[in-house]
Protein backbone atom coordinates (compact mmCIF):
# COMPACT_ATOMS: atom_id res chain seq x y z
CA UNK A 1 0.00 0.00 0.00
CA UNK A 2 1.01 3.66 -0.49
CA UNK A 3 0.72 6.17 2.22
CA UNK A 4 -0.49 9.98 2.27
CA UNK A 5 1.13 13.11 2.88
CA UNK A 6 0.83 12.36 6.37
CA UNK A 7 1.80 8.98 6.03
CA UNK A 8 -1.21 7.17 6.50
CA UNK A 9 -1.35 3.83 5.06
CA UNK A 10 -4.16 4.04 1.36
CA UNK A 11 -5.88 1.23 0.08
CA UNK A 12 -4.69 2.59 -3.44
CA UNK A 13 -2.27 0.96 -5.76
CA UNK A 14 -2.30 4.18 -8.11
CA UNK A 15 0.51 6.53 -7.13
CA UNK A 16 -0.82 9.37 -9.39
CA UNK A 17 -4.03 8.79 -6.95
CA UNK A 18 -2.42 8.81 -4.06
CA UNK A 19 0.03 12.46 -5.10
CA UNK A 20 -4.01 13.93 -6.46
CA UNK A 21 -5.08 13.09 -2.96
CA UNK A 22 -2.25 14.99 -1.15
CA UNK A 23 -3.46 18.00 -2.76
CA UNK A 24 -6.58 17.60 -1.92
CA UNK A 25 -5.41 17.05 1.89
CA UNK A 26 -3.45 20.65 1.54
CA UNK A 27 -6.82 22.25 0.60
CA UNK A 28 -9.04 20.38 3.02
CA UNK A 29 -6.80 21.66 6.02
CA UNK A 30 -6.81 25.08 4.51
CA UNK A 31 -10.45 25.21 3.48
CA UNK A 32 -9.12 26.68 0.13
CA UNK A 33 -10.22 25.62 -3.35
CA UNK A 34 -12.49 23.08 -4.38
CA UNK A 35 -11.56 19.98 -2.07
CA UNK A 36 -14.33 18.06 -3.92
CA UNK A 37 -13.27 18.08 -6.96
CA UNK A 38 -9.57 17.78 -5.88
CA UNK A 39 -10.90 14.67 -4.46
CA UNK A 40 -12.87 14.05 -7.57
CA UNK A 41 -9.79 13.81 -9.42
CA UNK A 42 -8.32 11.54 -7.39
CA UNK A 43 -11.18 9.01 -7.91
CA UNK A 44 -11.22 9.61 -12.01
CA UNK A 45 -7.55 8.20 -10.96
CA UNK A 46 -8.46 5.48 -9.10
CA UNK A 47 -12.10 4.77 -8.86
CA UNK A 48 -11.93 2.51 -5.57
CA UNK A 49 -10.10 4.52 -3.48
CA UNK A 50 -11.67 4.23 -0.26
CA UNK A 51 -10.15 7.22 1.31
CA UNK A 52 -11.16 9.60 -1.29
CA UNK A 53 -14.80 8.53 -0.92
CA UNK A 54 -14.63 8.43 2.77
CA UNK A 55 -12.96 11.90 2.80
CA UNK A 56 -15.71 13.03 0.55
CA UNK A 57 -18.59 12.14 2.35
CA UNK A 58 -17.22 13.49 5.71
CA UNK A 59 -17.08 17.23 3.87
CA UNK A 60 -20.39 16.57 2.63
CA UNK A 61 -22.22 15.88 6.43
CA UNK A 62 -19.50 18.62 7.75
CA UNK A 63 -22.21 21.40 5.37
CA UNK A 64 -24.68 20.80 7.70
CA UNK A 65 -26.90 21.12 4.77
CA UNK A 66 -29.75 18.64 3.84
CA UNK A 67 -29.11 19.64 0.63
CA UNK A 68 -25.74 17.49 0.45
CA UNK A 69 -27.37 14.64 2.10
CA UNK A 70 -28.16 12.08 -1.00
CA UNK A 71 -24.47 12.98 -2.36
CA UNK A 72 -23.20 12.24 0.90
CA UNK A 73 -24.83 8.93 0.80
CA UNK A 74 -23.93 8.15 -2.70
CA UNK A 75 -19.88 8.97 -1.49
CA UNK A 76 -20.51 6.62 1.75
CA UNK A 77 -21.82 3.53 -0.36
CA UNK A 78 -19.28 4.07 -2.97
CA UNK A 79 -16.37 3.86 -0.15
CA UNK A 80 -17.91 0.73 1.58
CA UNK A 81 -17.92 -0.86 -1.36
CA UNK A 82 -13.96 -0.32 -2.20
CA UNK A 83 -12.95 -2.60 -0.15
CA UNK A 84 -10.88 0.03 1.78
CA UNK A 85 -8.49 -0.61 5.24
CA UNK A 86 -9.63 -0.38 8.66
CA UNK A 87 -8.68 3.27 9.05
CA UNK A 88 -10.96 4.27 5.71
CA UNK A 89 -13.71 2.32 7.00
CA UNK A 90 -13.72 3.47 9.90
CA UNK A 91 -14.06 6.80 8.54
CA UNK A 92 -16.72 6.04 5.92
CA UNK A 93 -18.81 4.75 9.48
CA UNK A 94 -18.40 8.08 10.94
CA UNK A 95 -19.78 9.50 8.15
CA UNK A 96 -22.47 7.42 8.37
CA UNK A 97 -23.14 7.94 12.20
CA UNK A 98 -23.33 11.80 11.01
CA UNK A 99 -25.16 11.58 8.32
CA UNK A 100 -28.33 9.53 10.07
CA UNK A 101 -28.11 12.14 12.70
CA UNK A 102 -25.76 10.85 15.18
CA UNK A 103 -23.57 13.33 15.30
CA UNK A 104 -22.15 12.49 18.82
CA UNK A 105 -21.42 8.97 17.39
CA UNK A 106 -19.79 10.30 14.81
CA UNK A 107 -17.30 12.97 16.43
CA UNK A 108 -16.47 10.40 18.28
CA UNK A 109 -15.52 7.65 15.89
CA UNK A 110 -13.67 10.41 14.17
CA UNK A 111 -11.47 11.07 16.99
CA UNK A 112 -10.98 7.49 18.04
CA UNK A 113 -9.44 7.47 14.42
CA UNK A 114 -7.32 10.33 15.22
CA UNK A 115 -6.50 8.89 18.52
CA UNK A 116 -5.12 5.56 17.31
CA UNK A 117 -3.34 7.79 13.61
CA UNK A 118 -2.78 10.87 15.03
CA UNK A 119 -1.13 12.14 12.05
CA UNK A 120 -4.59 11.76 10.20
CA UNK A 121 -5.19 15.19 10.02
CA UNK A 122 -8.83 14.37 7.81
CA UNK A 123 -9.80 12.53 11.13
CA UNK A 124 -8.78 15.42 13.58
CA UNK A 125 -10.28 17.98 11.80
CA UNK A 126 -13.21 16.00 10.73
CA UNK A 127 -13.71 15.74 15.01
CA UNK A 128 -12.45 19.20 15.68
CA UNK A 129 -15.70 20.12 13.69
CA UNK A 130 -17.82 17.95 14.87
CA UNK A 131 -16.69 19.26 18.49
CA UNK A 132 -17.74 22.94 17.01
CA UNK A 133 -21.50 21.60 15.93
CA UNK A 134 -21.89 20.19 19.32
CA UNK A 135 -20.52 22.65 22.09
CA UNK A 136 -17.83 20.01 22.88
CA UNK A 137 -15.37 22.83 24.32
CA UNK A 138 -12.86 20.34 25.77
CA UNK A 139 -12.79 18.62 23.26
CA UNK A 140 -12.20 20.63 20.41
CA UNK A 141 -9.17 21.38 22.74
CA UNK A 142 -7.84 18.45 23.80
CA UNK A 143 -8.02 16.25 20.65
CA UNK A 144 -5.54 18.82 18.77
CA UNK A 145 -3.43 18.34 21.69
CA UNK A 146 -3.11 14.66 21.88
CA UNK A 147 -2.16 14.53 17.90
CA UNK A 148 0.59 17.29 18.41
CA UNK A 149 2.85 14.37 20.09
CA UNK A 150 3.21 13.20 16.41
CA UNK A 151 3.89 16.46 14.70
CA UNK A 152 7.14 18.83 14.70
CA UNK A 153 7.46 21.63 14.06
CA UNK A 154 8.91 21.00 10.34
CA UNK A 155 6.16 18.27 9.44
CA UNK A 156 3.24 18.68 6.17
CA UNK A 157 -0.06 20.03 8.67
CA UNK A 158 1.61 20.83 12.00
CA UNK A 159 0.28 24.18 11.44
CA UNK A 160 -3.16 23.24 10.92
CA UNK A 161 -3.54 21.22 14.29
CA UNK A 162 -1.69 24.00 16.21
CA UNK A 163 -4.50 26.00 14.79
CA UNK A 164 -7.05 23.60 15.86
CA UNK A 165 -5.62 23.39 19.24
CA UNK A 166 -5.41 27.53 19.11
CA UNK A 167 -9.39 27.78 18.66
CA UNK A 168 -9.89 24.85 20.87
CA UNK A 169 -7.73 26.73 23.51
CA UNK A 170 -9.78 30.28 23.13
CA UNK A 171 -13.57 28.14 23.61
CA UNK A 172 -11.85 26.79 26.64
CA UNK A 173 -11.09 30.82 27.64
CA UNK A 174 -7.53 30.31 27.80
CA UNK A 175 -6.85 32.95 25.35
CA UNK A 176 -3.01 34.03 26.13
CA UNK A 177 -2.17 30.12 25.06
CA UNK A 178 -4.72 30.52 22.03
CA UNK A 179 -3.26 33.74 20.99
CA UNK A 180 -0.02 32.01 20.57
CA UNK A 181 -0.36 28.72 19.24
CA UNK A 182 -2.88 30.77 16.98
CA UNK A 183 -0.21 33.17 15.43
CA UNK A 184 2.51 30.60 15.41
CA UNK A 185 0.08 28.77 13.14
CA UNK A 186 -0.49 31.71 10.64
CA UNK A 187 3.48 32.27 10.96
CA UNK A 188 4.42 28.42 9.87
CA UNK A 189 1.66 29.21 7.32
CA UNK A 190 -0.44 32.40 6.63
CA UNK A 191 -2.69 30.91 4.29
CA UNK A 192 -3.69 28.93 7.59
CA UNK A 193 -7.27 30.86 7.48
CA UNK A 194 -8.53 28.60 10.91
CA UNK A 195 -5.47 29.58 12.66
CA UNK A 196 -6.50 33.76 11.75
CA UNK A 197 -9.55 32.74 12.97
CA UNK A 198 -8.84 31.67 16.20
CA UNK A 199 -6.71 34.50 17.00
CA UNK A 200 -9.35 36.83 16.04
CA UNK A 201 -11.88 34.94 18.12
CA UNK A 202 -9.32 35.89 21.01
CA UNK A 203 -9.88 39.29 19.88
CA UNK A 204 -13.35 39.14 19.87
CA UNK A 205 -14.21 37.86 23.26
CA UNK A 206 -11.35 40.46 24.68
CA UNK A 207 -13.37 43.15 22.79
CA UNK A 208 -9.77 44.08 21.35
CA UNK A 209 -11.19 46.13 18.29
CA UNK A 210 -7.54 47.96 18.42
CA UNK A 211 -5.84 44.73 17.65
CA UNK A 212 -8.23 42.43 16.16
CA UNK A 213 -8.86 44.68 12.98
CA UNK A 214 -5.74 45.20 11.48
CA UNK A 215 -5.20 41.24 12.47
CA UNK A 216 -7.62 40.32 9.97
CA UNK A 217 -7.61 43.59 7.70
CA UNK A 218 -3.73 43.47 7.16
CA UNK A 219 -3.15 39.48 6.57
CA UNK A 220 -6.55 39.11 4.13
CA UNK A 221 -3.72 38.82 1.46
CA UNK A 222 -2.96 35.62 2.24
CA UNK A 223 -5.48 34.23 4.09
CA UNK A 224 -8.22 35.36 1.71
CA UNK A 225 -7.55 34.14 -1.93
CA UNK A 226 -9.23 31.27 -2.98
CA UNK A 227 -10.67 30.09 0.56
CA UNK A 228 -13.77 29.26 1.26
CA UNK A 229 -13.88 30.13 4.82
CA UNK A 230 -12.94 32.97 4.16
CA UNK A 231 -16.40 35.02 4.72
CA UNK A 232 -16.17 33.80 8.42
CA UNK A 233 -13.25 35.80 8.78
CA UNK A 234 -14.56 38.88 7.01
CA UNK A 235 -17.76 38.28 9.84
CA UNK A 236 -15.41 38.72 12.41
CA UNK A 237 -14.10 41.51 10.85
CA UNK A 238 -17.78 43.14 10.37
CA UNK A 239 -18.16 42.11 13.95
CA UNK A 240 -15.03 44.06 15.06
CA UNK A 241 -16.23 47.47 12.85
CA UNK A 242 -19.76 47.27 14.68
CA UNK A 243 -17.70 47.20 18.08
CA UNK A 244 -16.35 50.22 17.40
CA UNK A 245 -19.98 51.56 16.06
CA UNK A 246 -18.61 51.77 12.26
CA UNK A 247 -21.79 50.73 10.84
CA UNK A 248 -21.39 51.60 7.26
CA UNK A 249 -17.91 49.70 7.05
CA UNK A 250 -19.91 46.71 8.39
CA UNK A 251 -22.49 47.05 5.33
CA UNK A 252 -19.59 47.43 3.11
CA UNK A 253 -18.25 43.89 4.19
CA UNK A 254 -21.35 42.68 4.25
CA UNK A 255 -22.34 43.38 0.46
CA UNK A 256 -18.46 42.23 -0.74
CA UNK A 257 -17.43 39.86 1.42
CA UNK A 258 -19.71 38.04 3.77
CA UNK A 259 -22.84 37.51 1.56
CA UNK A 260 -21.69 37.29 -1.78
CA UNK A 261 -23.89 37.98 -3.81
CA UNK A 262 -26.85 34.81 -3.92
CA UNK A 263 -23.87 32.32 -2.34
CA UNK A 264 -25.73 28.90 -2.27
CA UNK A 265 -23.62 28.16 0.73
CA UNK A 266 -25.44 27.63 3.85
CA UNK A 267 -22.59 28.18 6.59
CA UNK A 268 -22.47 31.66 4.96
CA UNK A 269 -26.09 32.60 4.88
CA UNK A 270 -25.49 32.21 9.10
CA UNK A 271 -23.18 34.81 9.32
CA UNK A 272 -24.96 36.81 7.26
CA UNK A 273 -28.01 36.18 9.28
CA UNK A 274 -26.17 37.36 12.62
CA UNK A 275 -24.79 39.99 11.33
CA UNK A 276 -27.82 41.51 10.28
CA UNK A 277 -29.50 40.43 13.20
CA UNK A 278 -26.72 42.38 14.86
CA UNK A 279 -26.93 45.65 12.88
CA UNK A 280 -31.33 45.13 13.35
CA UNK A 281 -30.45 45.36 17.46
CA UNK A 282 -28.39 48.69 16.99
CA UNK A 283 -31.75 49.84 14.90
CA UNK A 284 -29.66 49.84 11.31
CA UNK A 285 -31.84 49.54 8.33
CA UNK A 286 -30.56 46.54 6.62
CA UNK A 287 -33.25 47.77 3.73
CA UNK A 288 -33.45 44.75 0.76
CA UNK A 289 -30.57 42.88 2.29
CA UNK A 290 -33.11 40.83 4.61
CA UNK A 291 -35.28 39.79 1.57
CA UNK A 292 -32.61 38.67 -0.42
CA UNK A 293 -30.88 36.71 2.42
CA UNK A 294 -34.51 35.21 3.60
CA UNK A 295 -35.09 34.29 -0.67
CA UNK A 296 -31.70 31.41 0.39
CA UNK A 297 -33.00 30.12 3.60
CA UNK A 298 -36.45 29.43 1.99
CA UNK A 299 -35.28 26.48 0.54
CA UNK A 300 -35.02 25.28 4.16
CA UNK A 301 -37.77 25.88 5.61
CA UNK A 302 -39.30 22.05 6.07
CA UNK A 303 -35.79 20.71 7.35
CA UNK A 304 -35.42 21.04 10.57
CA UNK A 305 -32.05 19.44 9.67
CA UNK A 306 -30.30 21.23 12.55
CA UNK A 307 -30.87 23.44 15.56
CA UNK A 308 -28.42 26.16 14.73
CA UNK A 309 -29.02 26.91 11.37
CA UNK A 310 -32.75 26.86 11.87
CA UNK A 311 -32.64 29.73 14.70
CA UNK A 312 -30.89 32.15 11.65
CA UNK A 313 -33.32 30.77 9.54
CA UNK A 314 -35.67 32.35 11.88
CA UNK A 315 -33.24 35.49 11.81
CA UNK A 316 -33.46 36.27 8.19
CA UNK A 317 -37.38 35.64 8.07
CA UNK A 318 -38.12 37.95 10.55
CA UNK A 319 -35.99 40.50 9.34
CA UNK A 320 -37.82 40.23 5.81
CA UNK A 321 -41.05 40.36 7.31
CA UNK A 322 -41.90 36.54 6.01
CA UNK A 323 -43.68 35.50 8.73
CA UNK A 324 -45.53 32.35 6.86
CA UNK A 325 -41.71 31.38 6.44
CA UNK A 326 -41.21 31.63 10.57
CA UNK A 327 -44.12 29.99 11.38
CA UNK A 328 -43.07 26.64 8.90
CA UNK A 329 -39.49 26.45 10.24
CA UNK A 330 -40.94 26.40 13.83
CA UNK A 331 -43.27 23.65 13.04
CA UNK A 332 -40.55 22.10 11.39
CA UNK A 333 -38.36 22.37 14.47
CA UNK A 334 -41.35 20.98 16.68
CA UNK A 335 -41.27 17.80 14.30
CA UNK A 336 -37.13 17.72 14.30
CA UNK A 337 -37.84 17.89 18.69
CA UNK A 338 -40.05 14.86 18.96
CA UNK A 339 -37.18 12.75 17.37
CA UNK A 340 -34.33 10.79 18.76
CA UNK A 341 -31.60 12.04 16.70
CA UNK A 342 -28.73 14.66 18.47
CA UNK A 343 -30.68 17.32 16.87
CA UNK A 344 -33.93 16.41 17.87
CA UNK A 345 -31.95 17.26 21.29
CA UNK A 346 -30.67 20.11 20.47
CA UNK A 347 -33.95 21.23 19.18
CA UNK A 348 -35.43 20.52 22.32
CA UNK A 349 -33.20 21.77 24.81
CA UNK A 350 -31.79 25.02 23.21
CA UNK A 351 -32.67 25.76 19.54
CA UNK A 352 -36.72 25.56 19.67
CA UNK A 353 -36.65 28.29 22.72
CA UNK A 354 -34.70 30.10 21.52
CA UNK A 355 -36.62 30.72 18.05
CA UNK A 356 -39.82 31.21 19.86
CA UNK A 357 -37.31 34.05 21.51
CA UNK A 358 -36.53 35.61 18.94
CA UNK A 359 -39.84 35.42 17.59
CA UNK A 360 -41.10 37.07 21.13
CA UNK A 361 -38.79 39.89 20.65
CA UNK A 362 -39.78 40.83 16.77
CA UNK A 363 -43.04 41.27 17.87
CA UNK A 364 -42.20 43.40 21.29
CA UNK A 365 -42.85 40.88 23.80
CA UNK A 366 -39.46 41.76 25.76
CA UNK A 367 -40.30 39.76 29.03
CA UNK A 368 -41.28 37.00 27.42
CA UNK A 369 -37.60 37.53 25.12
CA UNK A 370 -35.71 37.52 28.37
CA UNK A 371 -37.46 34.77 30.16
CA UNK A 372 -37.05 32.11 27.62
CA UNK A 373 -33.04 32.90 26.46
CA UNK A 374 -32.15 33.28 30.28
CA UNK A 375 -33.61 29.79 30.50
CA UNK A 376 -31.28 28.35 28.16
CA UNK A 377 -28.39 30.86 27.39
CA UNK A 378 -26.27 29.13 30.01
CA UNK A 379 -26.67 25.98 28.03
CA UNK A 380 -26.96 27.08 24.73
CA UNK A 381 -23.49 25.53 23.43
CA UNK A 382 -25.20 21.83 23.61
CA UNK A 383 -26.27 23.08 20.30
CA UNK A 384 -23.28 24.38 18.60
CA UNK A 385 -21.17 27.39 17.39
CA UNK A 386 -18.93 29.71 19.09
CA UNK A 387 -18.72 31.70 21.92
CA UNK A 388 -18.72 34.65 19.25
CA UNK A 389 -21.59 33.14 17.60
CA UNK A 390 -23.56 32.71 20.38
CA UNK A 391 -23.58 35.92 21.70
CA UNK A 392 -26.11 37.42 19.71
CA UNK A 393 -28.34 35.26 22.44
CA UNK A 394 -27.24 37.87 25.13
CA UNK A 395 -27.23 40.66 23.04
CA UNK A 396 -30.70 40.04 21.90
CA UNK A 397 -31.77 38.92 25.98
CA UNK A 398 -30.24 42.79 26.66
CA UNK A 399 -31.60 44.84 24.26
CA UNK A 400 -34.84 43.25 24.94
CA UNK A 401 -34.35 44.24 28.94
CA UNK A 402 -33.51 47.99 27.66
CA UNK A 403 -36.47 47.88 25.36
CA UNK A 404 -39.15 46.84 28.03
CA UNK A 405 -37.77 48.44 30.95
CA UNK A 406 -36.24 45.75 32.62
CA UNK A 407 -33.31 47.82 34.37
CA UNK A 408 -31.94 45.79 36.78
CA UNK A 409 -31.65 43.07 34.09
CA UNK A 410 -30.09 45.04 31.32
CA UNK A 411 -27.92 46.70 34.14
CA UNK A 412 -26.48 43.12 34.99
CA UNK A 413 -26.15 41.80 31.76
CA UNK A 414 -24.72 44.98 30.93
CA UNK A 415 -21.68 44.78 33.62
CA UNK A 416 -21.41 41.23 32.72
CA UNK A 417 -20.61 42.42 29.47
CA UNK A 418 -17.51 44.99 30.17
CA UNK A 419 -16.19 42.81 32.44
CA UNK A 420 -15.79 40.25 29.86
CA UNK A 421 -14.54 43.35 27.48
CA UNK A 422 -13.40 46.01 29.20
CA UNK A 423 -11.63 47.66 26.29
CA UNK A 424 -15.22 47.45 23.56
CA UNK A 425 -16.62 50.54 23.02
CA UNK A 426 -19.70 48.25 21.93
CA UNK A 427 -19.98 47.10 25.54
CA UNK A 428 -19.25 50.55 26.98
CA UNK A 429 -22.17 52.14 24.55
CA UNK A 430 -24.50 49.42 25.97
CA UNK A 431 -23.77 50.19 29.39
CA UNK A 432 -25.06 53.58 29.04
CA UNK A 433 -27.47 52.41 27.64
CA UNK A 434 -28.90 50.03 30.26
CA UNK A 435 -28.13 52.69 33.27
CA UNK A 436 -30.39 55.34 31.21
CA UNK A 437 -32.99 52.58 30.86
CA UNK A 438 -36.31 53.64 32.36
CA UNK A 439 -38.46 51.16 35.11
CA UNK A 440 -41.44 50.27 33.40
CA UNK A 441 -44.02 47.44 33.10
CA UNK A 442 -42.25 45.20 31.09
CA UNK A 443 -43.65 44.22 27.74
């Protein structure tokens, strides 16, 4: 057999396969190019080659997207029937776990992979994401950190799980050790866009606006070219303008870099979602920006594929207005809850509240906003994202205790908040803002 990059053993006798599938490993741990048809390639090589399939499907259930969902199947049955080695079946299974909704099961088959290979880097990451869709913290810490024992500093990837363990390390709240494991990344590799990203997650939970921008605004050079995560890090960017209350540079990245144009991707239509969610809070008219963003998520509506999409979902239609659309991705989320899969969970417990929440708070029911995401906000990463993500719960909980009177309860939320930033003008604006807040019967 011929090994990988890494040096994983393939169930591939082709070595222009095997040299076609080391590229496409360089652009998975990037998230640059087209890693599908990289991988493509390799199978117009080699049409049995497990590892391609199985590396193919996991991207596929990674999208979070129904949409991918017969593809992903088609990849999974294709790789089972390759007659591939342990490792490759094992990761065609955890694809499989994923894809039928056992998303637990399947994070952690992939790190049991990347336990017993550690230099399988498609493993690692494949769990290191999985970790991020569940609100494994510790995890999406510690499994970068047990595969470092196989990497030096010199080795194909090292950067990438230093950049793992950098974001893993900032969910955690460690952020000095993220900060540097996170710019040692980008300096073994700048392309390294998840590495960026965790540093300016660092950034953005410090409320650093004075070093986070030109972080991301000065390295988009390298980091940005041909990389499809690359909107995320323009989001934070957006996120980092709004802190500092520069509302029309937000737009700006918002019309050329976060939503491009009518993207069919899914993980971007979030962002999009919580940014404008964000710039709807600080009373910004968004204008035809909500009805072209709520035209994507449409397509969704029936799903109820999973908990955190379906909340921006909810986002986007309220913004437009489309309230027939709200009221079918709630049912749909009541049919996902009476299930048994993880998301029927994470319906349940976080994402179903927290719609109705949001709902609650469109329509000026501000009491009944802060009841139902107090319930859950200290839970709320049992159903994914990021700290960063995630805080447009409290944001939304505080501006709803400003906008019904609630003083003592914006005034708490509001200290909570500079003490977690001291240095955000965002969280310094919001203060005033709750102490000038008038006692009232709450909405």
């Amino acid at each position: 057999m011929l090994k990988d990059c890494y040096g994983n053993l393939m169930s591939t006798s082709s070595p222009g396969a095997v040299a076609k599938f080391d590229q496409a490993c360089e652009l998975i741990r990037l998230y640059r190019g087209d890693p599908i048809a990289a991988l493509d390639a390799v199978l117009e090589d080699d049409p049995d080659c497990a590892m391609a399939w199985a590396a193919r499907a996991g991207i596929l259930v990674q999208q979070t997207d129904k949409a991918y969902c017969e593809e992903a199947e088609r990849s999974i049955r294709a790789g089972a029937a390759a007659n591939g080695n342990d490792r490759e079946r094992a990761h065609l299974a955890a694809a499989r776990d994923w894809l039928e909704g056992r998303i637990h099961e399947a994070t952690a088959g992939f790190a049991r992979i990347a336990q017993e290979f550690p230099r399988d880097l498609i493993a690692l990451q494949a769990a290191h994401l999985g970790c991020f869709y569940l609100g494994r913290q510790s995890d999406l810490r510690d499994w970068p950190l047990q595969a470092l024992r196989s990497f030096t500093r010199g080795d194909d990837g090292y950067h990438a799980v230093l950049g793992m363990a950098a974001f893993g390390h900032e969910e955690c709240g460690d952020y000095a050790r993220a900060e540097a494991a996170g710019r040692e990344a980008v300096s073994l590799d700048p392309r390294d866009a998840w590495a960026v990203h965790a540093v300016a997650h660092v950034n953005e939970m410090r409320g650093d606006v004075r070093s986070g921008i030109p972080w991301l605004r000065d390295s988009a050079d390298s980091w940005a070219p041909e990389n499809g995560f690359a909107f995320h890090n323009w989001w934070h960017l957006a996120l980092l303008y709004l802190d500092n209350g520069a509302t029309d540079e937000v737009l700006k990245l918002y019309d050329t870099k976060v939503r491009r144009g009518d993207s069919p991707v899914l993980l971007e239509w979030i962002d999009a979602s919580a940014l404008l969610w964000r710039l709807k809070l600080e009373g910004v008219d968004a204008g035809a920006r909500w009805q072209s963003l709520a035209a994507s998520w449409e397509r969704t509506t029936d799903d109820g594929y999973y908990a955190f999409n379906d909340l921006h979902a909810v986002m986007a239609f309220l913004g437009a207005g489309r309230s027939q659309d709200v009221s079918r991705t709630l049912a749909a989320m009541r049919r996902a809850a009476a299930g048994s899969t993880d998301n029927a969970y994470m319906t349940r417990a976080v994402g179903l509240p927290l719609a109705e929440a949001f709902v609650a708070f469109d329509a000026g029911r501000y009491a009944e906003t802060v009841e139902k995401i107090g319930a859950v906000r200290g839970v709320a990463q049992r159903f994914g994202g990021s700290h960063a993500q995630r805080d447009v719960l409290t944001l939304t909980m505080l501006h709803a205790a400003i906008r019904g009177g609630m003083k003592p309860v914006a005034e708490a939320l509001a200290a909570e908040r500079v003490s977690h930033k001291p240095d955000s003008p965002w969280a310094r604006r919001l203060s005033q803002r709750a102490q000038a807040t008038g006692t009232r019967a709450a909405a």
